[in-house]
PDB file of N, CA and C in Angstrom:
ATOM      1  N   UNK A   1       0.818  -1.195   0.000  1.00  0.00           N
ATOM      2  CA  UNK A   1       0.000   0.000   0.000  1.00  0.00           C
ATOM      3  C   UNK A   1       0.863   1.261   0.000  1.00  0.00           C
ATOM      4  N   UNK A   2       1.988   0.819   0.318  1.00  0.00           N
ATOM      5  CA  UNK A   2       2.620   2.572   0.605  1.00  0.00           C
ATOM      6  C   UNK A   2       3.332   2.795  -0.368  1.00  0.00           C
ATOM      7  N   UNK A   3       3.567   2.217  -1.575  1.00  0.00           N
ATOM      8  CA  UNK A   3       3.899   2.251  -2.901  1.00  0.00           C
ATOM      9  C   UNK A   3       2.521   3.200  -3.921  1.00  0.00           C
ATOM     10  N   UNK A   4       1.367   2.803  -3.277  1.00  0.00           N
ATOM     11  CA  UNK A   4       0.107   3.498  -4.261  1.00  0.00           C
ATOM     12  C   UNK A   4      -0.019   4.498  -3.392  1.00  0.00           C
ATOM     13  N   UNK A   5       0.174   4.479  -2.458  1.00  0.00           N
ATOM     14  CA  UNK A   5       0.172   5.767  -1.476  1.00  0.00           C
ATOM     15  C   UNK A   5       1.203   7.111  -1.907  1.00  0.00           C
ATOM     16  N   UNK A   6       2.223   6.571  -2.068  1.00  0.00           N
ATOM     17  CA  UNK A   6       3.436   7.691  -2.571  1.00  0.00           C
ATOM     18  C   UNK A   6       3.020   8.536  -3.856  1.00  0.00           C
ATOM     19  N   UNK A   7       2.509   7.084  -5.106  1.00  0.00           N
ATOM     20  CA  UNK A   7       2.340   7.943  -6.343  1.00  0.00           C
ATOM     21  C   UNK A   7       1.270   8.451  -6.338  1.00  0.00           C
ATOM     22  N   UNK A   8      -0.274   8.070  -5.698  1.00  0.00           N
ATOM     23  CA  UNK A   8      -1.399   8.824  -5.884  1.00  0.00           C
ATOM     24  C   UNK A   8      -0.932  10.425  -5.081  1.00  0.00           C
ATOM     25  N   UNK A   9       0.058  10.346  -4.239  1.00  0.00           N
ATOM     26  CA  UNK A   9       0.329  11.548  -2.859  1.00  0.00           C
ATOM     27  C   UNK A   9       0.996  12.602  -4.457  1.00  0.00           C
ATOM     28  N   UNK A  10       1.798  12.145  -4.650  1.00  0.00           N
ATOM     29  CA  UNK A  10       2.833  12.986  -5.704  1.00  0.00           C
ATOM     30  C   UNK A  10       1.883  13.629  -6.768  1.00  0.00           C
ATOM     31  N   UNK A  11       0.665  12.642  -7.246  1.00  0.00           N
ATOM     32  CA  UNK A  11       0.188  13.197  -8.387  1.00  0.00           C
ATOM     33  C   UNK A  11      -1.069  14.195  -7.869  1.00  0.00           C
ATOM     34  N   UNK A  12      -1.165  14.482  -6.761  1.00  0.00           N
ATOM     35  CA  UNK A  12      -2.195  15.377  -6.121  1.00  0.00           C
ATOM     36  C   UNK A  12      -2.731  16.464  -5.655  1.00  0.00           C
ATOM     37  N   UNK A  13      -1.265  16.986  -6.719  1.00  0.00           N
ATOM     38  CA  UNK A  13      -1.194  18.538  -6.340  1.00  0.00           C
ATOM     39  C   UNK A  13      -1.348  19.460  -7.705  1.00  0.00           C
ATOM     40  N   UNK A  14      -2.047  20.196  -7.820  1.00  0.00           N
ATOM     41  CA  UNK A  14      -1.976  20.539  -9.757  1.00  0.00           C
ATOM     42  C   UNK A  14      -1.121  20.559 -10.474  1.00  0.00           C
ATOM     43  N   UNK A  15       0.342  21.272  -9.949  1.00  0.00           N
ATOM     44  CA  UNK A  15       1.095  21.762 -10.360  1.00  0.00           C
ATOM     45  C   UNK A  15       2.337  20.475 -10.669  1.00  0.00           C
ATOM     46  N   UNK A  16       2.098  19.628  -9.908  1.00  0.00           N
ATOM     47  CA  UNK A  16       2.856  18.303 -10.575  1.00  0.00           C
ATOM     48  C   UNK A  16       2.104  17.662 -11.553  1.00  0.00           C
ATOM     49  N   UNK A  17       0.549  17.520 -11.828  1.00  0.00           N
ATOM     50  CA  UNK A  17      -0.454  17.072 -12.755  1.00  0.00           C
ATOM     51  C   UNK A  17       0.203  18.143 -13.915  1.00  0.00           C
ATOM     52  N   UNK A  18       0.343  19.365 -14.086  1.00  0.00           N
ATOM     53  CA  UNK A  18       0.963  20.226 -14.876  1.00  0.00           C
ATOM     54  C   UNK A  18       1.758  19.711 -15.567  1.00  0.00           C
ATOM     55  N   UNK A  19       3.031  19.405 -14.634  1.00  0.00           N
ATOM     56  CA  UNK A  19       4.320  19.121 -14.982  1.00  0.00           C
ATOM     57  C   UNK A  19       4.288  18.072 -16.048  1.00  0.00           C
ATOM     58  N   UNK A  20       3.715  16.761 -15.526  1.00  0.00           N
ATOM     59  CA  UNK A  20       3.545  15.390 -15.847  1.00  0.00           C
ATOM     60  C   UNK A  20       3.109  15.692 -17.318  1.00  0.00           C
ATOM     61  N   UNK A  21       2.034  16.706 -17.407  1.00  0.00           N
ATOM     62  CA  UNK A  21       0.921  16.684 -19.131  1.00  0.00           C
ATOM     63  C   UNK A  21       2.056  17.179 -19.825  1.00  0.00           C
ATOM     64  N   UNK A  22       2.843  18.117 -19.390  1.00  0.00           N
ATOM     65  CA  UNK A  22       4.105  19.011 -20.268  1.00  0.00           C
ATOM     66  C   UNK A  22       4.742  18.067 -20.608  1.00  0.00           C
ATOM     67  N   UNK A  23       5.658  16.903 -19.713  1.00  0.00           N
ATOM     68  CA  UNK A  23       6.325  16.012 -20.283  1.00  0.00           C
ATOM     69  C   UNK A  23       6.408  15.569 -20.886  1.00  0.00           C
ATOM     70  N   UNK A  24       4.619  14.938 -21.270  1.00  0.00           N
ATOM     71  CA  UNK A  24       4.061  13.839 -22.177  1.00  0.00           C
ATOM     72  C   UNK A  24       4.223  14.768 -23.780  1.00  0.00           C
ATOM     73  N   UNK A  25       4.750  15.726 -23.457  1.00  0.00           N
ATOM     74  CA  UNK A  25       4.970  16.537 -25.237  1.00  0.00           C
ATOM     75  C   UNK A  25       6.424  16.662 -25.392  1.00  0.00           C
ATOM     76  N   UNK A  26       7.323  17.106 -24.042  1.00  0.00           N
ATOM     77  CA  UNK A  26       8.869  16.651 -24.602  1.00  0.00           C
ATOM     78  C   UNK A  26       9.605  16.690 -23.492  1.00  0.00           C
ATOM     79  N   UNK A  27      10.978  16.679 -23.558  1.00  0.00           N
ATOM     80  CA  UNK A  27      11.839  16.526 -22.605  1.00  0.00           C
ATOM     81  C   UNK A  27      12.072  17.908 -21.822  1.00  0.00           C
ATOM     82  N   UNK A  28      12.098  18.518 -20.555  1.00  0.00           N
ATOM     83  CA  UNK A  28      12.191  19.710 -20.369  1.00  0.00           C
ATOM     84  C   UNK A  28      13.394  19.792 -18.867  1.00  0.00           C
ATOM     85  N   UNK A  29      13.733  21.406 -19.192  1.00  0.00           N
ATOM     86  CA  UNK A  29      14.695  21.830 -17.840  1.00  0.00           C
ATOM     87  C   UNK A  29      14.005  22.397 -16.542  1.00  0.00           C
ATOM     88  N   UNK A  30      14.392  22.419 -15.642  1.00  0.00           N
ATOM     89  CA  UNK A  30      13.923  23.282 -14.419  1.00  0.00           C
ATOM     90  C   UNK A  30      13.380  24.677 -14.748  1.00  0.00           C
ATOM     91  N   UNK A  31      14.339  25.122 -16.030  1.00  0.00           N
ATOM     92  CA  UNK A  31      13.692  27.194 -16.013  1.00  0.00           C
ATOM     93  C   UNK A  31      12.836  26.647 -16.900  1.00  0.00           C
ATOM     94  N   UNK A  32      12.794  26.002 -18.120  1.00  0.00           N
ATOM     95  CA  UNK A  32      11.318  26.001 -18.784  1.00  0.00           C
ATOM     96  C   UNK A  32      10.374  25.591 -18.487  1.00  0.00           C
ATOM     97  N   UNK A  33      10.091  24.586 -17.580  1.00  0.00           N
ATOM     98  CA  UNK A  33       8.971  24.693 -16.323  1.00  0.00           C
ATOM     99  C   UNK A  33       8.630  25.999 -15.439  1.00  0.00           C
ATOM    100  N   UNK A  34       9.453  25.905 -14.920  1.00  0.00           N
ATOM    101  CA  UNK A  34       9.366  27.200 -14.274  1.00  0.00           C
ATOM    102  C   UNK A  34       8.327  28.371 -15.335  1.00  0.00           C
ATOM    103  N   UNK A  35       8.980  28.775 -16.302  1.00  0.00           N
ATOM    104  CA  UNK A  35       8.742  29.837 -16.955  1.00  0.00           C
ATOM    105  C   UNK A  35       7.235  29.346 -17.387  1.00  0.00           C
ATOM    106  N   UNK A  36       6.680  28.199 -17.738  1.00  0.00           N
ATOM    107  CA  UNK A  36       4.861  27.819 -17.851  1.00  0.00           C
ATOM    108  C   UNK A  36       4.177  27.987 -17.029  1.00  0.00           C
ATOM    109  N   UNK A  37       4.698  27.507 -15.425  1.00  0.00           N
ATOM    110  CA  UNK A  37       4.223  27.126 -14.420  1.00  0.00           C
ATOM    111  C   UNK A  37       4.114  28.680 -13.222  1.00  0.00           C
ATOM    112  N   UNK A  38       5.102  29.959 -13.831  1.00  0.00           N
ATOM    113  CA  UNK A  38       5.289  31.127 -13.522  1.00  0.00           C
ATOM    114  C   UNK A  38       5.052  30.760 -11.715  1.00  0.00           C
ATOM    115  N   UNK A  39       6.214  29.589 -11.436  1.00  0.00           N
ATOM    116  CA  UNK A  39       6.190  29.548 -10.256  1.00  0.00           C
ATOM    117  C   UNK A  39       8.136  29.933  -9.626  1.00  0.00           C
ATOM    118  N   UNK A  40       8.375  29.691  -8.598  1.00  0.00           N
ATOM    119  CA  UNK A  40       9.816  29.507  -8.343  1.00  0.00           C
ATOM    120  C   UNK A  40      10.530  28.585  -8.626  1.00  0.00           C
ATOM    121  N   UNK A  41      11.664  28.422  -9.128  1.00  0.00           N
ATOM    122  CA  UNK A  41      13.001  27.408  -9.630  1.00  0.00           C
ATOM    123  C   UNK A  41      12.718  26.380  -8.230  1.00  0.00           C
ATOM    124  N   UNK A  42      12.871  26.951  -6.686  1.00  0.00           N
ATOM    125  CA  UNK A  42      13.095  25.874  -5.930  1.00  0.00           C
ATOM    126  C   UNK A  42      11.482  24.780  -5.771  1.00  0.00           C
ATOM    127  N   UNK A  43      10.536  25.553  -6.296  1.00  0.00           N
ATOM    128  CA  UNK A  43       9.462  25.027  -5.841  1.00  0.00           C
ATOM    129  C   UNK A  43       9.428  23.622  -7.167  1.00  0.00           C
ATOM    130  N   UNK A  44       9.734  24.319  -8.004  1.00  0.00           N
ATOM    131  CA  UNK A  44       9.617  23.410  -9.563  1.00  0.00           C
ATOM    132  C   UNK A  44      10.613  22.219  -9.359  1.00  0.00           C
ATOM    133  N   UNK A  45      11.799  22.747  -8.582  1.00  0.00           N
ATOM    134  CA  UNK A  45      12.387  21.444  -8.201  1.00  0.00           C
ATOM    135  C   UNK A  45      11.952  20.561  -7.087  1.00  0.00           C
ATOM    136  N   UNK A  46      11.224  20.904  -6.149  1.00  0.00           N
ATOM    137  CA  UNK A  46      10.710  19.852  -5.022  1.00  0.00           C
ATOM    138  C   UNK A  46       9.714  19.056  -5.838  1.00  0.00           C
ATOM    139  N   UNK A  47       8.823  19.880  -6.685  1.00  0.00           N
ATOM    140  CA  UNK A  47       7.651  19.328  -7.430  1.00  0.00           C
ATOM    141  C   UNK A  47       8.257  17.882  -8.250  1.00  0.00           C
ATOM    142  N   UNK A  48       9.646  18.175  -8.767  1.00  0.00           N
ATOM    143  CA  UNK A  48       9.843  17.486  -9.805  1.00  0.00           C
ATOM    144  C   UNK A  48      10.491  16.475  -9.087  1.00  0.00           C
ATOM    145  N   UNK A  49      11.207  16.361  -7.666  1.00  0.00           N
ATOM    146  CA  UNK A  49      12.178  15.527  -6.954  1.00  0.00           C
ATOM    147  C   UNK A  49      10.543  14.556  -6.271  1.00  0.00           C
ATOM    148  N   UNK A  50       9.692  15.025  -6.331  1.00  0.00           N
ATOM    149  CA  UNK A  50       8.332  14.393  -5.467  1.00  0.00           C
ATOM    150  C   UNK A  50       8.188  13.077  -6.541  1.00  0.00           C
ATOM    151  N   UNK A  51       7.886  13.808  -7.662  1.00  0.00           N
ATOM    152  CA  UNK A  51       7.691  13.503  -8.671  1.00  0.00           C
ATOM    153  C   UNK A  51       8.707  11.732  -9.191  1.00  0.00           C
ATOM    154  N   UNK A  52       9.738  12.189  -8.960  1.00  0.00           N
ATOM    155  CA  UNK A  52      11.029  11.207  -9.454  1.00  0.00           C
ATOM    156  C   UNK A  52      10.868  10.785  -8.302  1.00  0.00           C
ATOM    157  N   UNK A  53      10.807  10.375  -7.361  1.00  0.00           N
ATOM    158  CA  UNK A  53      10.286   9.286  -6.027  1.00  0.00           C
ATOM    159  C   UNK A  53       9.667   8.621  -6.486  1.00  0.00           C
ATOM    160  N   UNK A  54       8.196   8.984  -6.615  1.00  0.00           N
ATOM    161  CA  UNK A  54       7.562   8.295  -6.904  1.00  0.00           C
ATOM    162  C   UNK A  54       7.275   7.038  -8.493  1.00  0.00           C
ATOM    163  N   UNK A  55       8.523   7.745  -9.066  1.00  0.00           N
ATOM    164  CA  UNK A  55       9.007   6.998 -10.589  1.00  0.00           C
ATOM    165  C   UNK A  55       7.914   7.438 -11.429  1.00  0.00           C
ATOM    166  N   UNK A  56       7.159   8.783 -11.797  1.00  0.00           N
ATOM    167  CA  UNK A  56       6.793   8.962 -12.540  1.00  0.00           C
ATOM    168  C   UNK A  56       7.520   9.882 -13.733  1.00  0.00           C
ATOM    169  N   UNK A  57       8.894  10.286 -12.922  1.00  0.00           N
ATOM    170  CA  UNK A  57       9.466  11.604 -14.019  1.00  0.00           C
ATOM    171  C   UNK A  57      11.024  10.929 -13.477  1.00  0.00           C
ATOM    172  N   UNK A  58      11.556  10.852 -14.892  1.00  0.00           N
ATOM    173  CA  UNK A  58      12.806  10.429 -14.947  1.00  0.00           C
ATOM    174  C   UNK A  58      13.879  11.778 -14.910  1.00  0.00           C
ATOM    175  N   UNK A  59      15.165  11.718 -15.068  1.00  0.00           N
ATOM    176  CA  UNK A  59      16.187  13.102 -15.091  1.00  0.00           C
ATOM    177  C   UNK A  59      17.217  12.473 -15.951  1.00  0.00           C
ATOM    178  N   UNK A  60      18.101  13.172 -16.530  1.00  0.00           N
ATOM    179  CA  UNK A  60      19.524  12.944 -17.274  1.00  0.00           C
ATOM    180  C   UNK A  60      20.235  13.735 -17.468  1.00  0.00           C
ATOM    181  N   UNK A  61      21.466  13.931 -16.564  1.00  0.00           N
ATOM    182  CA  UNK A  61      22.268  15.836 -17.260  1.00  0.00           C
ATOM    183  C   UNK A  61      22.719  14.967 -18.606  1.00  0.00           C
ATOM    184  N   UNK A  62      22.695  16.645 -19.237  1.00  0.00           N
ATOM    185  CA  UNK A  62      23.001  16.766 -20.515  1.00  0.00           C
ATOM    186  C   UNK A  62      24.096  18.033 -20.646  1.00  0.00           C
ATOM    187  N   UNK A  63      25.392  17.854 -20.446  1.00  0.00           N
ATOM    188  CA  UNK A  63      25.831  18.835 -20.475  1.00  0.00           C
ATOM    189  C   UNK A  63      25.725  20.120 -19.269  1.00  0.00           C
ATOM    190  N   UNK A  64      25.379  21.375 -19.614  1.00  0.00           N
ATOM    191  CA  UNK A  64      24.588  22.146 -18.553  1.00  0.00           C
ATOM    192  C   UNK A  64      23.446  21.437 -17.884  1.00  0.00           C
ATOM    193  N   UNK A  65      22.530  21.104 -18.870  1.00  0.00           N
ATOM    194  CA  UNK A  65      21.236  21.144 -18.589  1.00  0.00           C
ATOM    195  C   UNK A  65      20.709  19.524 -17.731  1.00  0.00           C
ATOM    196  N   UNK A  66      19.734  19.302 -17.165  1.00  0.00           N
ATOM    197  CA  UNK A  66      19.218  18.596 -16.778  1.00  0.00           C
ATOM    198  C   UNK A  66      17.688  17.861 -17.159  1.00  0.00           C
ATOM    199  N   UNK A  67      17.364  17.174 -17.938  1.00  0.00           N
ATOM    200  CA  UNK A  67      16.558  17.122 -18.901  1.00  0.00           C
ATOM    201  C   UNK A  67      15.576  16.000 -17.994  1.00  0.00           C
ATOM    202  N   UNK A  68      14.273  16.802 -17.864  1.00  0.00           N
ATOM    203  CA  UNK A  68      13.377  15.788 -16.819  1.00  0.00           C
ATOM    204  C   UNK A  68      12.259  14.578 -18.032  1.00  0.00           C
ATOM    205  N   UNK A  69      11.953  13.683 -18.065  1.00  0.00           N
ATOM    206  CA  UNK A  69      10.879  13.036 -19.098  1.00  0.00           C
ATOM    207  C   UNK A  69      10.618  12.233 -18.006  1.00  0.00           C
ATOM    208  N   UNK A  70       8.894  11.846 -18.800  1.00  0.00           N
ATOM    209  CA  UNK A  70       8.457  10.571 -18.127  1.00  0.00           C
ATOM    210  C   UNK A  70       8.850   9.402 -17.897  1.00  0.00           C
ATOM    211  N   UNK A  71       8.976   8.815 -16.782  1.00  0.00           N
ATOM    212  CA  UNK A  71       9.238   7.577 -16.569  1.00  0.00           C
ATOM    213  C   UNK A  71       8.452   6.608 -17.302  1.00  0.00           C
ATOM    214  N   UNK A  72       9.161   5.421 -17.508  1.00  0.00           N
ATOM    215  CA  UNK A  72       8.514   3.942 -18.399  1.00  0.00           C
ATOM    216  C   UNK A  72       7.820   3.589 -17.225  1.00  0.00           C
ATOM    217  N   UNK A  73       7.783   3.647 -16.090  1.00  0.00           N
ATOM    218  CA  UNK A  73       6.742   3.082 -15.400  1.00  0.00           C
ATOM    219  C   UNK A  73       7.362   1.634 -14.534  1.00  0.00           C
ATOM    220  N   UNK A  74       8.462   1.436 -15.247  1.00  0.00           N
ATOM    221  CA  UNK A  74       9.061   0.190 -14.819  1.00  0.00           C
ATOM    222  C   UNK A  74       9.530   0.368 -13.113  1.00  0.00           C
ATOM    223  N   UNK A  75       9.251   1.227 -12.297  1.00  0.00           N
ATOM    224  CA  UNK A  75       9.507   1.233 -11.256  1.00  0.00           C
ATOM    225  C   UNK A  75       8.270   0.643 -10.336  1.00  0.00           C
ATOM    226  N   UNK A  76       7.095   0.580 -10.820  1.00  0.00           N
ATOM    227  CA  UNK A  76       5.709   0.722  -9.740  1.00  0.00           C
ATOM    228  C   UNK A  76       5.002   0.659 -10.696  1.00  0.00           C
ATOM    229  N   UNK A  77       4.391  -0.236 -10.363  1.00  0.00           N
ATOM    230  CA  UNK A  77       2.824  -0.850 -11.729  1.00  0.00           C
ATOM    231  C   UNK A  77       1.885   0.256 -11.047  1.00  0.00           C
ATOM    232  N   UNK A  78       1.732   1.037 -10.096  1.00  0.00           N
ATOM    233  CA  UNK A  78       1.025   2.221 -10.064  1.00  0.00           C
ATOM    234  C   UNK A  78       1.246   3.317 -10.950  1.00  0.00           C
ATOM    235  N   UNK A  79       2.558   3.413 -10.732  1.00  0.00           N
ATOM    236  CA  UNK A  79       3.035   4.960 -11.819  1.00  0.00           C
ATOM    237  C   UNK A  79       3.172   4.388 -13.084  1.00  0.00           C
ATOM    238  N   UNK A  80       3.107   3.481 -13.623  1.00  0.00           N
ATOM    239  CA  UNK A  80       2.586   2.490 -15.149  1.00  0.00           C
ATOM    240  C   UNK A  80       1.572   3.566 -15.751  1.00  0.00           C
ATOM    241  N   UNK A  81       0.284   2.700 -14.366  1.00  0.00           N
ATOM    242  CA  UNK A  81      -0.770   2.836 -14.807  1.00  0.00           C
ATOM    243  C   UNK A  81      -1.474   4.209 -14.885  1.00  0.00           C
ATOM    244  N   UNK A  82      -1.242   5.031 -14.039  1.00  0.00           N
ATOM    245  CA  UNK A  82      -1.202   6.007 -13.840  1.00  0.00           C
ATOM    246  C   UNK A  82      -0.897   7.337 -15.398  1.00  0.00           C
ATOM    247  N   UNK A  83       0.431   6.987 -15.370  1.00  0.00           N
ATOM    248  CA  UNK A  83       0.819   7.463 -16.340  1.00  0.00           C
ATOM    249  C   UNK A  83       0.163   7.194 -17.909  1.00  0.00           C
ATOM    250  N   UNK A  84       0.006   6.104 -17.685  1.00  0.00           N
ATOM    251  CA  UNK A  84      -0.901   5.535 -19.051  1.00  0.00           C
ATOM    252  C   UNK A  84      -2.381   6.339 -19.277  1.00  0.00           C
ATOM    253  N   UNK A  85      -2.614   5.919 -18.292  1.00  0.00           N
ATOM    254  CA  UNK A  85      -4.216   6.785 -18.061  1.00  0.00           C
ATOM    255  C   UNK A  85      -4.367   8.467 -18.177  1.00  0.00           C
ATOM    256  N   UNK A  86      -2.615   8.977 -17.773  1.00  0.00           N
ATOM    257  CA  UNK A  86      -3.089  10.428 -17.400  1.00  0.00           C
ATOM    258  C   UNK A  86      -2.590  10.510 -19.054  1.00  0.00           C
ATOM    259  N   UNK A  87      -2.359  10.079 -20.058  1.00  0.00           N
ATOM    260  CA  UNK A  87      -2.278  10.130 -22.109  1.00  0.00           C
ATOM    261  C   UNK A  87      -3.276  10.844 -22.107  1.00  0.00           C
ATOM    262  N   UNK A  88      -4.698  10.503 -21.568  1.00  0.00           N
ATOM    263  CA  UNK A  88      -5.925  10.383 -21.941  1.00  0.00           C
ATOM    264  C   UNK A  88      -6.623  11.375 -21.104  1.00  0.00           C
ATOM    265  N   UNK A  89      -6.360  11.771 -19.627  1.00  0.00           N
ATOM    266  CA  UNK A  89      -7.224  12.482 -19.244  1.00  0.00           C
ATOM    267  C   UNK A  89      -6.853  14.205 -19.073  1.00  0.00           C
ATOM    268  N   UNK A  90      -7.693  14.902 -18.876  1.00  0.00           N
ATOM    269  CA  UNK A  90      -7.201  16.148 -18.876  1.00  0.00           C
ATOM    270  C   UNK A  90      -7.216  16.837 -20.443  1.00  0.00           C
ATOM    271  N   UNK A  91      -7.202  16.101 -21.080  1.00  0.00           N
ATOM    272  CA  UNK A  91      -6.794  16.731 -22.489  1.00  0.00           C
ATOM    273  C   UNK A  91      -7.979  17.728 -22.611  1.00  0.00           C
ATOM    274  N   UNK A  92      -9.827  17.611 -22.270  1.00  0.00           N
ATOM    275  CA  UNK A  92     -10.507  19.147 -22.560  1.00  0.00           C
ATOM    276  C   UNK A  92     -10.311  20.015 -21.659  1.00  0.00           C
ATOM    277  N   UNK A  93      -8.995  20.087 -20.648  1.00  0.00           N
ATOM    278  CA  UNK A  93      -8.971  21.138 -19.402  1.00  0.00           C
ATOM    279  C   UNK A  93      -8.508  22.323 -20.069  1.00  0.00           C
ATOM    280  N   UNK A  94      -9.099  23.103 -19.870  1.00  0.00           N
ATOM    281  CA  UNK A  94      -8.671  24.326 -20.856  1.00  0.00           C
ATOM    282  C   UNK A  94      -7.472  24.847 -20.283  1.00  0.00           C
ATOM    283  N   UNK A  95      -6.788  24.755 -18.677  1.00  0.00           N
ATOM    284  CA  UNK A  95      -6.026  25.277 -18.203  1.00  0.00           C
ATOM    285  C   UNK A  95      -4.968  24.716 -18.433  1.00  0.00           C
ATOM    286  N   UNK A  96      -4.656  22.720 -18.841  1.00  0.00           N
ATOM    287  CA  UNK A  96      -3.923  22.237 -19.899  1.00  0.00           C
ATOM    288  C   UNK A  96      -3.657  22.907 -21.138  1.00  0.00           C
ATOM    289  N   UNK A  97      -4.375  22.653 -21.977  1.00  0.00           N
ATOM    290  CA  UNK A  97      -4.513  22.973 -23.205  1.00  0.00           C
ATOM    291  C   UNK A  97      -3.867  24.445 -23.150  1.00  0.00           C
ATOM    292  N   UNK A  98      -4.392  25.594 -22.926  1.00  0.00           N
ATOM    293  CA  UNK A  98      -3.569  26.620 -23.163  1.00  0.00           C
ATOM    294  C   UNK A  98      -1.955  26.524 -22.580  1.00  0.00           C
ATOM    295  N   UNK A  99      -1.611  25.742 -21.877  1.00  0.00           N
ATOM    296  CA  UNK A  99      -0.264  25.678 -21.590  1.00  0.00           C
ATOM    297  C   UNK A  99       0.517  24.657 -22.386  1.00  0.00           C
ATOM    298  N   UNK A 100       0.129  23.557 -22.924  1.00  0.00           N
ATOM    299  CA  UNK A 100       0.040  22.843 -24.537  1.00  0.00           C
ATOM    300  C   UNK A 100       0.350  23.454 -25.158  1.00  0.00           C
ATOM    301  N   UNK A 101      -0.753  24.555 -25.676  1.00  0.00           N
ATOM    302  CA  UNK A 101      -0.166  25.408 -26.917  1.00  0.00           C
ATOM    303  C   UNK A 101       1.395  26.164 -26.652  1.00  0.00           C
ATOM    304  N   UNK A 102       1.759  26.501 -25.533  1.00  0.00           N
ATOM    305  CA  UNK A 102       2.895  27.863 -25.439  1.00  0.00           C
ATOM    306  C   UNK A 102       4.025  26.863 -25.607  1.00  0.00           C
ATOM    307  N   UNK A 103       4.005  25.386 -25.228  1.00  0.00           N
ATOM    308  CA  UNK A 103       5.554  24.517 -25.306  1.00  0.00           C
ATOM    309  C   UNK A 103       6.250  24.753 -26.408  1.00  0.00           C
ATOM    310  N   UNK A 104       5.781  24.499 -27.571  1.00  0.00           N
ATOM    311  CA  UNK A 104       6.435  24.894 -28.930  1.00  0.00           C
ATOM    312  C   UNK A 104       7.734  26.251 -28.767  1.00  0.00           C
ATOM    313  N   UNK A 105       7.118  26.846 -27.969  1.00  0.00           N
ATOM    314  CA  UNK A 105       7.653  28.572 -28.040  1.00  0.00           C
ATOM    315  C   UNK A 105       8.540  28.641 -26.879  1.00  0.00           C
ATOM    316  N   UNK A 106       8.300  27.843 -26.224  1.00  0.00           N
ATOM    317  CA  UNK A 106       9.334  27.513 -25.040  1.00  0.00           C
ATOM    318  C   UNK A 106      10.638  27.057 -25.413  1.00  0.00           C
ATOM    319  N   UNK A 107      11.795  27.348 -25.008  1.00  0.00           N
ATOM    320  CA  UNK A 107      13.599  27.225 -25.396  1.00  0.00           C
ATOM    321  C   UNK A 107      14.365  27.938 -24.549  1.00  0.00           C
ATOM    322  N   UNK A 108      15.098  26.909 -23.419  1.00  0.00           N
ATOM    323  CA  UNK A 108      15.875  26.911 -22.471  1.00  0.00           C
ATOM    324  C   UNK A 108      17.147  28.027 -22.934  1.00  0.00           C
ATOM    325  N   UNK A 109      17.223  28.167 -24.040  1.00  0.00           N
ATOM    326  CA  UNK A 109      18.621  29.050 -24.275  1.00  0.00           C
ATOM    327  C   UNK A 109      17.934  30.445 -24.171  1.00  0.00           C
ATOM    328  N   UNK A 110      16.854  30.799 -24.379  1.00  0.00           N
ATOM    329  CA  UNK A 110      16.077  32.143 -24.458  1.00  0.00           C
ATOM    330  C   UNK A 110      15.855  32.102 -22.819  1.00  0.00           C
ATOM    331  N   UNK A 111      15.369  31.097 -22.151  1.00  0.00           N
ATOM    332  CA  UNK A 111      14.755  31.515 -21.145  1.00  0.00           C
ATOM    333  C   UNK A 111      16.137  31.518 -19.932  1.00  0.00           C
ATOM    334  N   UNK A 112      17.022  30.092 -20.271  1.00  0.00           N
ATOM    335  CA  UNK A 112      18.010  30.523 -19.264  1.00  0.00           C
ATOM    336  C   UNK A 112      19.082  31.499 -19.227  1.00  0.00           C
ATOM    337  N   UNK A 113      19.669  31.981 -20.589  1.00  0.00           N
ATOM    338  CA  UNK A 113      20.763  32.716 -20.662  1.00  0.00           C
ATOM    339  C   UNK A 113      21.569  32.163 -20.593  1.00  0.00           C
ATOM    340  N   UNK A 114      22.113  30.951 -20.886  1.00  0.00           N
ATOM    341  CA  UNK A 114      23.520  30.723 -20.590  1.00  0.00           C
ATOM    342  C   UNK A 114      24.082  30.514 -21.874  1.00  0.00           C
TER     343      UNK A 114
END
């Protein structure tokens, strides 16, 4: 139980439900979250470290950058299923969807400066 406990806990806050729908379109850094989510760098990182506990969001440095994507699920047949299911839901939330549209326009070299 404390395995479905962790990932339903992680996915229960909007702003990680956010994170998770962004993923499912591409690989992203801490400031280009940040910059959708028009929240703080440290908050976007607890969100995203909650997140990678629970094996729904994977990490890989790349150089500078740190590149977060969805997990395969292979950690917890909860965050599998979970993840599978969240493909599908959310998609008429309009508060999704308009943040959908802006990813395209989103680019870590514009937004971080380095």
């Amino acid at each position: 139980m404390k395995e479905f406990i962790k990932v339903t806990k992680a996915i229960s806050d909007p702003n990680r439900v956010k994170i998770v729908k962004m993923l499912q379109h591409k690989r992203m850094c801490v400031c280009e979250i940040k910059a959708l989510l028009q929240i703080a760098q440290p908050s976007v990182s607890k969100h995203l470290k909650i997140l990678e506990n629970a094996g729904l969001v994977g990490s890989e440095k790349d150089g500078l950058w740190v590149n977060y994507h969805l997990a395969d699920g292979s950690s917890s047949p909860y965050a599998a299923s979970l993840l599978g299911n969240l493909r599908h839901w959310l998609s008429d939330d309009p508060e999704i969807a308009r943040m959908i549209v802006k990813l395209p326009a989103i680019h870590r070299e514009d937004i971080c400066k380095v």
